[in-house]
PDB file of N, CA and C in Angstrom:
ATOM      1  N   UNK A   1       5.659 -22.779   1.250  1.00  0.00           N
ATOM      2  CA  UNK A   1       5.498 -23.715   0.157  1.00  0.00           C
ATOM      3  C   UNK A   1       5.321 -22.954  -1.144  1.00  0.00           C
ATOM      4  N   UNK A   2       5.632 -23.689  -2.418  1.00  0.00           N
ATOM      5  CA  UNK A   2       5.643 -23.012  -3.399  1.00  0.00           C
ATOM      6  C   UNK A   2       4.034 -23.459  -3.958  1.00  0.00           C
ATOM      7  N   UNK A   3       3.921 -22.796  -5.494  1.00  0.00           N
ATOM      8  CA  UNK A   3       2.969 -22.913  -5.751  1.00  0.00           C
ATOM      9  C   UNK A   3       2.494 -24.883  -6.262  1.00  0.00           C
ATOM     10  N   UNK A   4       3.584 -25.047  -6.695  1.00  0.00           N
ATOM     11  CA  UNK A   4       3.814 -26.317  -6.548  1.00  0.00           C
ATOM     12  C   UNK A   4       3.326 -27.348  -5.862  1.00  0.00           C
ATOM     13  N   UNK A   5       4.423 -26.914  -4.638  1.00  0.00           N
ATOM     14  CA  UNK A   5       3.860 -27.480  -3.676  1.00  0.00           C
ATOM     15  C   UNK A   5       2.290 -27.734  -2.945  1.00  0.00           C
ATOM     16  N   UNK A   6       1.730 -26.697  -3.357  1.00  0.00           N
ATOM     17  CA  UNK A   6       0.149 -26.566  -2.987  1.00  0.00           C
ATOM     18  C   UNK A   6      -0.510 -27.730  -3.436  1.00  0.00           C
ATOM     19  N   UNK A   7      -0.216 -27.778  -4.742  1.00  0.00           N
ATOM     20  CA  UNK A   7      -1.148 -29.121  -5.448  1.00  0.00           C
ATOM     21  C   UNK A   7      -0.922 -30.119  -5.183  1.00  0.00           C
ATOM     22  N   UNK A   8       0.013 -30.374  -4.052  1.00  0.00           N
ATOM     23  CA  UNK A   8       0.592 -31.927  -3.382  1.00  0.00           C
ATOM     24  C   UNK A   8      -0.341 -31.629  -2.260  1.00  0.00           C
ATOM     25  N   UNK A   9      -1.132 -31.207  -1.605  1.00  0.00           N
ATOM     26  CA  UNK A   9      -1.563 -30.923  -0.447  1.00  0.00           C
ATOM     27  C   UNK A   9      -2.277 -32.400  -0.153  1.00  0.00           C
ATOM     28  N   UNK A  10      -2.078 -32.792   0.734  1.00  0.00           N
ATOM     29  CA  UNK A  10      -2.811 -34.781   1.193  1.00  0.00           C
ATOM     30  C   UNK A  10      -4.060 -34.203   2.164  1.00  0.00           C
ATOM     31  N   UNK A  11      -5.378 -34.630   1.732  1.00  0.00           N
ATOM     32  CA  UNK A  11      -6.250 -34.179   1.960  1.00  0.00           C
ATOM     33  C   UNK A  11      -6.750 -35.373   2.653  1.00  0.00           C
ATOM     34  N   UNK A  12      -5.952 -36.082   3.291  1.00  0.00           N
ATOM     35  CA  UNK A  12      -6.229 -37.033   4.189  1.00  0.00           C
ATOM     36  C   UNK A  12      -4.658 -36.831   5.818  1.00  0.00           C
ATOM     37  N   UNK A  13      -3.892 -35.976   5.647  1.00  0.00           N
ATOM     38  CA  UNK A  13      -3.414 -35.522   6.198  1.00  0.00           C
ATOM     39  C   UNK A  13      -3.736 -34.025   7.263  1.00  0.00           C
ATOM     40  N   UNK A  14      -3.501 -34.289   8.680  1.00  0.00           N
ATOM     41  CA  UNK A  14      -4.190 -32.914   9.168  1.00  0.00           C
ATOM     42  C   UNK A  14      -2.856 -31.473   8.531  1.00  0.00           C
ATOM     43  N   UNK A  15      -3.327 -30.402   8.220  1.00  0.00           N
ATOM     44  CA  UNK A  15      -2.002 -29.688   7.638  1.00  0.00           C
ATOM     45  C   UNK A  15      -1.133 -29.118   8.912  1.00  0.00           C
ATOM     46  N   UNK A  16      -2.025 -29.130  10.251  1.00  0.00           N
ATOM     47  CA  UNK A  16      -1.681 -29.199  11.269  1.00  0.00           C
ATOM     48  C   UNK A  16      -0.286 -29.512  11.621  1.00  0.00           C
ATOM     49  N   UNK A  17      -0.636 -30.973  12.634  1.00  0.00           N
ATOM     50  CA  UNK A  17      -0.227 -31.989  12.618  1.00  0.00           C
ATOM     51  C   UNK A  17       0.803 -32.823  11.869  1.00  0.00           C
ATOM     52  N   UNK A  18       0.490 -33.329  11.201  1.00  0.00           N
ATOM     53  CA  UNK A  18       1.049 -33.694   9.677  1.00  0.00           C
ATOM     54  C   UNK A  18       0.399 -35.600  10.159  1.00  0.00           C
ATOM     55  N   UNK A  19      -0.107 -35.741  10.646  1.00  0.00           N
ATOM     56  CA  UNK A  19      -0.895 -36.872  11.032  1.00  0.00           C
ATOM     57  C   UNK A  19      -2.347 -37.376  10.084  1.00  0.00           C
ATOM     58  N   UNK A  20      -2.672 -38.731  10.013  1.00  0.00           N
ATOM     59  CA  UNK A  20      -4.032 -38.687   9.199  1.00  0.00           C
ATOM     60  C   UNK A  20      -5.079 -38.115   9.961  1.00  0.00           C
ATOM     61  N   UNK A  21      -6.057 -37.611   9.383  1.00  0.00           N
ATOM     62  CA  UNK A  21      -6.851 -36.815   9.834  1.00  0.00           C
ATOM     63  C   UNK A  21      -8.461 -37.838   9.908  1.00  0.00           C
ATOM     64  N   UNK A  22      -8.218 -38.830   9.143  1.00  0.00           N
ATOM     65  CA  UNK A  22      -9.324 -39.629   9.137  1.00  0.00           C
ATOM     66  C   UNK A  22     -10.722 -38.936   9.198  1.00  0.00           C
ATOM     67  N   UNK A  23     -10.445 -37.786   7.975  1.00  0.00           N
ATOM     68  CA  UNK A  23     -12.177 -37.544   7.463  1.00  0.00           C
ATOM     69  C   UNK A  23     -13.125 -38.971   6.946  1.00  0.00           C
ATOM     70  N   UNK A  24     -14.043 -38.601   7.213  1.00  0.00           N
ATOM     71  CA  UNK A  24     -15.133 -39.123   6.799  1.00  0.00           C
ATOM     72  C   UNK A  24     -15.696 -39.361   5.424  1.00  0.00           C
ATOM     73  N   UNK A  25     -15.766 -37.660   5.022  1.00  0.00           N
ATOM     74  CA  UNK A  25     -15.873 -37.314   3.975  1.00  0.00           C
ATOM     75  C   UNK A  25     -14.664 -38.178   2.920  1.00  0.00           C
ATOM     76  N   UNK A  26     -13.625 -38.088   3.309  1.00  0.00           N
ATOM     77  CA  UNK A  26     -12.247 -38.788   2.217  1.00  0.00           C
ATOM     78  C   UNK A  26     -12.251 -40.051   2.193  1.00  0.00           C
ATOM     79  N   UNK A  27     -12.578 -40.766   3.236  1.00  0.00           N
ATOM     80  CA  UNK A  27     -12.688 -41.841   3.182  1.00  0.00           C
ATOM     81  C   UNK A  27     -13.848 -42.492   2.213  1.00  0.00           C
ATOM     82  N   UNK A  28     -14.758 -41.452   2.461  1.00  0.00           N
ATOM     83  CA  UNK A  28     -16.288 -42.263   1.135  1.00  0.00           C
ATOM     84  C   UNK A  28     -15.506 -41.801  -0.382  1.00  0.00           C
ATOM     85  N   UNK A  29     -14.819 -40.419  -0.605  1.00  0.00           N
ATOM     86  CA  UNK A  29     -14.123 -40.764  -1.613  1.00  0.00           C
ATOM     87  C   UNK A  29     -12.994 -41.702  -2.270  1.00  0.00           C
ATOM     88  N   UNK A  30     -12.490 -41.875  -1.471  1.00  0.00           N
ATOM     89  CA  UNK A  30     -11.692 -43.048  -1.523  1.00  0.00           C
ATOM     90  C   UNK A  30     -11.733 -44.122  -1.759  1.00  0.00           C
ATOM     91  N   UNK A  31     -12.611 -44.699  -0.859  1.00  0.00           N
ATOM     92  CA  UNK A  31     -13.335 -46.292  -1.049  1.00  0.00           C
ATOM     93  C   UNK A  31     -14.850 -46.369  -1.760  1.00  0.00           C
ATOM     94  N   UNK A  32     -15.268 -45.792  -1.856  1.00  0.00           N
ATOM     95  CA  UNK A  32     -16.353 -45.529  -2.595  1.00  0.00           C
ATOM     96  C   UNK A  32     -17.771 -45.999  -1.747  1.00  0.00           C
ATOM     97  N   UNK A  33     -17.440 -46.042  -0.110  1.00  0.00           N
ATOM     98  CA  UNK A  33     -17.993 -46.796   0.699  1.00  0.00           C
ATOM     99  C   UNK A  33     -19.058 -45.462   1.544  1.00  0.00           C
ATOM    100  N   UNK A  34     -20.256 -45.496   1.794  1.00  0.00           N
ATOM    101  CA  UNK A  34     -20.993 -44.507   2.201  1.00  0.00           C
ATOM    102  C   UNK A  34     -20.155 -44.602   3.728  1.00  0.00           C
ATOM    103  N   UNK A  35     -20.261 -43.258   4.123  1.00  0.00           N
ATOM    104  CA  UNK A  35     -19.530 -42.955   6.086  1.00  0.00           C
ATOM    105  C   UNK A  35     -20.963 -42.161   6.586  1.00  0.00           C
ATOM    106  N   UNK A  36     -20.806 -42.133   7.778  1.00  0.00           N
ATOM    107  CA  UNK A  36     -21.865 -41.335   8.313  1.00  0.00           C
ATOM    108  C   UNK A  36     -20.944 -40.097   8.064  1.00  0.00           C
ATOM    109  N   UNK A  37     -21.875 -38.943   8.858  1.00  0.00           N
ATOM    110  CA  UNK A  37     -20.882 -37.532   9.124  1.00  0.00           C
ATOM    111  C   UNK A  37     -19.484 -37.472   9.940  1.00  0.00           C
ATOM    112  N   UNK A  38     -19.004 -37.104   9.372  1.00  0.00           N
ATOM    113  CA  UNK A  38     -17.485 -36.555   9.783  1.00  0.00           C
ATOM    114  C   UNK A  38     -17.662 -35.840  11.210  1.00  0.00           C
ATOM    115  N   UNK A  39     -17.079 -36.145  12.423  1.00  0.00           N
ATOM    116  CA  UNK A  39     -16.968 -36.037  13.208  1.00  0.00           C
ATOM    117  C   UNK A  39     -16.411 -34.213  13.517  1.00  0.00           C
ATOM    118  N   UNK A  40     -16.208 -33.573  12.699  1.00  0.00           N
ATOM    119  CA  UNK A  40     -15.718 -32.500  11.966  1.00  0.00           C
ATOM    120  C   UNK A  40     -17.133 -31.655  11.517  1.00  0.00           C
ATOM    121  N   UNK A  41     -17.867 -32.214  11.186  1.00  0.00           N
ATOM    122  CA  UNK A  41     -19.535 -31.288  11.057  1.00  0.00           C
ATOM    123  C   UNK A  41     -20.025 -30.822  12.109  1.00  0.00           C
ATOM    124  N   UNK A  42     -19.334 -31.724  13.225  1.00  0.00           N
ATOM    125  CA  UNK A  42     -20.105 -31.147  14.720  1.00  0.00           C
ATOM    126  C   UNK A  42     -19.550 -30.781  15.721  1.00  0.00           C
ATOM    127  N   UNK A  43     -18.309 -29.693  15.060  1.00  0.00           N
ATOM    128  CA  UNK A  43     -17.968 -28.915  16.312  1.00  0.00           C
ATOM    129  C   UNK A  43     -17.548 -27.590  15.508  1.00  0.00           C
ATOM    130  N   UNK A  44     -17.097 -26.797  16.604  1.00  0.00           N
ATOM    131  CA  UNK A  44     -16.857 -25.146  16.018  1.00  0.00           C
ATOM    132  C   UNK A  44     -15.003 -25.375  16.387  1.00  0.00           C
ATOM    133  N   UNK A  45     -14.761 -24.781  14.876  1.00  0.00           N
ATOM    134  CA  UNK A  45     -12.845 -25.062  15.503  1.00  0.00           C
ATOM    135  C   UNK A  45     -12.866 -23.136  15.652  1.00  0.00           C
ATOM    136  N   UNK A  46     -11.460 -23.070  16.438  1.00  0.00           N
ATOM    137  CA  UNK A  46     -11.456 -21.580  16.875  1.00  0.00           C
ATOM    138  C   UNK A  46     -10.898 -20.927  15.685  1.00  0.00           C
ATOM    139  N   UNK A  47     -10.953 -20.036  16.131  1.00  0.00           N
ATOM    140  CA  UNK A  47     -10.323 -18.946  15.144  1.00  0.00           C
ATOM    141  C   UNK A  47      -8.562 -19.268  14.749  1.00  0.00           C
ATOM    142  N   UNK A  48      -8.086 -19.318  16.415  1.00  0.00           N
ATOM    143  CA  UNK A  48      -6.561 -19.715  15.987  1.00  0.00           C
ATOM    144  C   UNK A  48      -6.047 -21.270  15.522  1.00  0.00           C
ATOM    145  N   UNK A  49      -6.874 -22.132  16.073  1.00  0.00           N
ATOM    146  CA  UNK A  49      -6.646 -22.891  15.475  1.00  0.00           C
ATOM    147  C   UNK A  49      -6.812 -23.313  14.115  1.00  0.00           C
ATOM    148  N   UNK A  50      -7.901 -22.272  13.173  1.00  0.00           N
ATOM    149  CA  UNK A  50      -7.747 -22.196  11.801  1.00  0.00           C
ATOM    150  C   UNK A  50      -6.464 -21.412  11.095  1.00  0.00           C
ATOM    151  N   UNK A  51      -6.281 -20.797  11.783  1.00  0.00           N
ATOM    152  CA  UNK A  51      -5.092 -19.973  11.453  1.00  0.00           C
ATOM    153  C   UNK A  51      -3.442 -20.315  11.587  1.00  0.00           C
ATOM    154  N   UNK A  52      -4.254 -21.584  11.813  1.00  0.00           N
ATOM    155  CA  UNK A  52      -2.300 -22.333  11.776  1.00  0.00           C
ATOM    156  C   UNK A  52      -2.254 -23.382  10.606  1.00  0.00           C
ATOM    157  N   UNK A  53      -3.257 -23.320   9.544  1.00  0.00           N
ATOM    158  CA  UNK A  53      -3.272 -24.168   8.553  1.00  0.00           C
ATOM    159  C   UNK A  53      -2.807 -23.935   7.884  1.00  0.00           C
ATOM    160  N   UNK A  54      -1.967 -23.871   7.075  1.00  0.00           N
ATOM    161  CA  UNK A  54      -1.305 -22.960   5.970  1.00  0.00           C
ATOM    162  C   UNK A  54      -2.276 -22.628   5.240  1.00  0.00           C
ATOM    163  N   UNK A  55      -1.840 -21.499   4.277  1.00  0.00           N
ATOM    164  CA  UNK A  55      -3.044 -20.948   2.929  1.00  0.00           C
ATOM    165  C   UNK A  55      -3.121 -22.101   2.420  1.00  0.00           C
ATOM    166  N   UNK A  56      -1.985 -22.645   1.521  1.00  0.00           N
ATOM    167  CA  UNK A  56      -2.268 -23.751   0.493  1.00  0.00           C
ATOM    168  C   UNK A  56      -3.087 -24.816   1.143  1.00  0.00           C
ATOM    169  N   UNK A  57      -3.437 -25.402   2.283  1.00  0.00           N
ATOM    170  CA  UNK A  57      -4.042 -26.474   2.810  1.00  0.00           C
ATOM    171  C   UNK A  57      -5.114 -25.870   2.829  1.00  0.00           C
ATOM    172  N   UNK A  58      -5.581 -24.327   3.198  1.00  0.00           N
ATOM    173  CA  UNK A  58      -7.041 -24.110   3.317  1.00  0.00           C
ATOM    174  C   UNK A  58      -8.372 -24.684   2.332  1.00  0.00           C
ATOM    175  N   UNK A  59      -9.107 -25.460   2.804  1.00  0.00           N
ATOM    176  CA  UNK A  59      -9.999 -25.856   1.954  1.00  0.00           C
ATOM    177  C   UNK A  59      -9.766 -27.262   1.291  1.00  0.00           C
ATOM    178  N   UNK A  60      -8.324 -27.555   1.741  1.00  0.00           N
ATOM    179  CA  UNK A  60      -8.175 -28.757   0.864  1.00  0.00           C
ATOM    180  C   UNK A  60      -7.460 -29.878   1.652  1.00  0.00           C
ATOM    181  N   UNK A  61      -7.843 -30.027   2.643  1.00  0.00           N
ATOM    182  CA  UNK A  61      -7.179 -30.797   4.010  1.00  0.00           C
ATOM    183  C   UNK A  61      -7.699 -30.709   5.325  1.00  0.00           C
ATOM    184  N   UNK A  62      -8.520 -31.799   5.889  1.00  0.00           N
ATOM    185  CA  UNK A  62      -8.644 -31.473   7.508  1.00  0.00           C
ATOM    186  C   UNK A  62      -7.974 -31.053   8.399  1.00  0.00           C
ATOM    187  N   UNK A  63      -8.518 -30.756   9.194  1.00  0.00           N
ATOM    188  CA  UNK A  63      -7.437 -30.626  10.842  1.00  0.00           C
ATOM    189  C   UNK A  63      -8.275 -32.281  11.304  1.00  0.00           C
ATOM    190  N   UNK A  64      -6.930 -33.326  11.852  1.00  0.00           N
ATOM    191  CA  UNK A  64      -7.533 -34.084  13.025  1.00  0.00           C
ATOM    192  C   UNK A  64      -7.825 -33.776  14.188  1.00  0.00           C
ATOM    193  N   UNK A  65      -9.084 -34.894  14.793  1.00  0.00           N
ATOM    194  CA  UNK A  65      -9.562 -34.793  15.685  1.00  0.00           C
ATOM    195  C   UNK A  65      -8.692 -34.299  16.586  1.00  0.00           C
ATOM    196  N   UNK A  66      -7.206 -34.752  17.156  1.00  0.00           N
ATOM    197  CA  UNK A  66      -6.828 -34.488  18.327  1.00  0.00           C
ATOM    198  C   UNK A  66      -6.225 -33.190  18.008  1.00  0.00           C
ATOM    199  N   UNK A  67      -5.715 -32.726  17.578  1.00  0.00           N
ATOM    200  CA  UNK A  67      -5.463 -30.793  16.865  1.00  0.00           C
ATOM    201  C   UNK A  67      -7.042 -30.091  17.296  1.00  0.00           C
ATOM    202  N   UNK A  68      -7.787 -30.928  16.769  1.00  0.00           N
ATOM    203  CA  UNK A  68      -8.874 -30.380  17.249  1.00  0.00           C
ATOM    204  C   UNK A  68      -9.654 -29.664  18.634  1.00  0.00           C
ATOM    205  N   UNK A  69      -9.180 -31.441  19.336  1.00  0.00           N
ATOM    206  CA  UNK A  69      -9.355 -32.224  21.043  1.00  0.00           C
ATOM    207  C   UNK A  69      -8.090 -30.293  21.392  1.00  0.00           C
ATOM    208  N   UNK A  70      -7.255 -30.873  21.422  1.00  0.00           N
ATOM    209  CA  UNK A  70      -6.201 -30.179  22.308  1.00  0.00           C
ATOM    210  C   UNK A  70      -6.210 -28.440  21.976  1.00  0.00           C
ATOM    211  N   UNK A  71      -6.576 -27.984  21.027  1.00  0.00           N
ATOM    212  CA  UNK A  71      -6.943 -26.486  20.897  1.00  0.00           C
ATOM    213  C   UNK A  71      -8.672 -26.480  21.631  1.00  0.00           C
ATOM    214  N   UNK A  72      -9.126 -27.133  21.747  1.00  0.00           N
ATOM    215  CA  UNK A  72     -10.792 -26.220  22.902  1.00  0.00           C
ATOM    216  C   UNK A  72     -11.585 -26.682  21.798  1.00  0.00           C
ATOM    217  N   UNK A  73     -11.611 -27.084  20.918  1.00  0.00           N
ATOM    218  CA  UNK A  73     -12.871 -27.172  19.728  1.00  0.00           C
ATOM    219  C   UNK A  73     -14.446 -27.912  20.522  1.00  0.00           C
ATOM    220  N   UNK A  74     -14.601 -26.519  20.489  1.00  0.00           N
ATOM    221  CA  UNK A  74     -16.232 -27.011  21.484  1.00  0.00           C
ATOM    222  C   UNK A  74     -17.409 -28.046  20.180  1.00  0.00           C
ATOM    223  N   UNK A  75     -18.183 -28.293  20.639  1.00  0.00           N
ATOM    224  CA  UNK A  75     -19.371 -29.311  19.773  1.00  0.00           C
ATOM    225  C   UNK A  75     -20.130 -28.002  19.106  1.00  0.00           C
ATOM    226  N   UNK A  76     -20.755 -27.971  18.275  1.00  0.00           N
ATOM    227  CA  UNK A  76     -21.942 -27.009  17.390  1.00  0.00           C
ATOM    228  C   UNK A  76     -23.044 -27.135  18.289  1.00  0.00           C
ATOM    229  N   UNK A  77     -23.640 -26.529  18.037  1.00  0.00           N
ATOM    230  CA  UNK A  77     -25.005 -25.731  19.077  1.00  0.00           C
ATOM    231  C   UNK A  77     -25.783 -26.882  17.933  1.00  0.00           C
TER     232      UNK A  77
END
């Protein structure tokens, strides 16, 4: 992707996947509606499965749950 392209990044999209990712967090921005925690606070994602996000998505886009489910993403201690 170009640099361009970066600033299109859908931060309701997994960069994964290309599926909604249905944060928590985006959704209270969005609707302006309080969410509990993001289902995403309480697990550990692996190493490789961070590493298939592109750069430009890092930081600015979830991974969904099932990207999540299907790479091993264990729960947080």
């Amino acid at each position: 992707m170009t640099e361009t392209s970066a600033a299109n990044v859908n931060p309701e999209v997994c960069p994964v996947c290309g599926q909604g990712n249905r944060c928590a967090m985006e959704i209270e921005k969005l609707t302006g509606q309080p969410q509990g925690p993001c289902w995403c606070t309480q697990v550990d994602f692996s190493a490789e499965l961070l590493s298939r996000i592109p750069a430009q998505a890092r930081g600015k886009a979830c991974i969904c749950e099932g990207c999540a489910t299907r790479s091993g993403a264990a729960p947080s201690d």
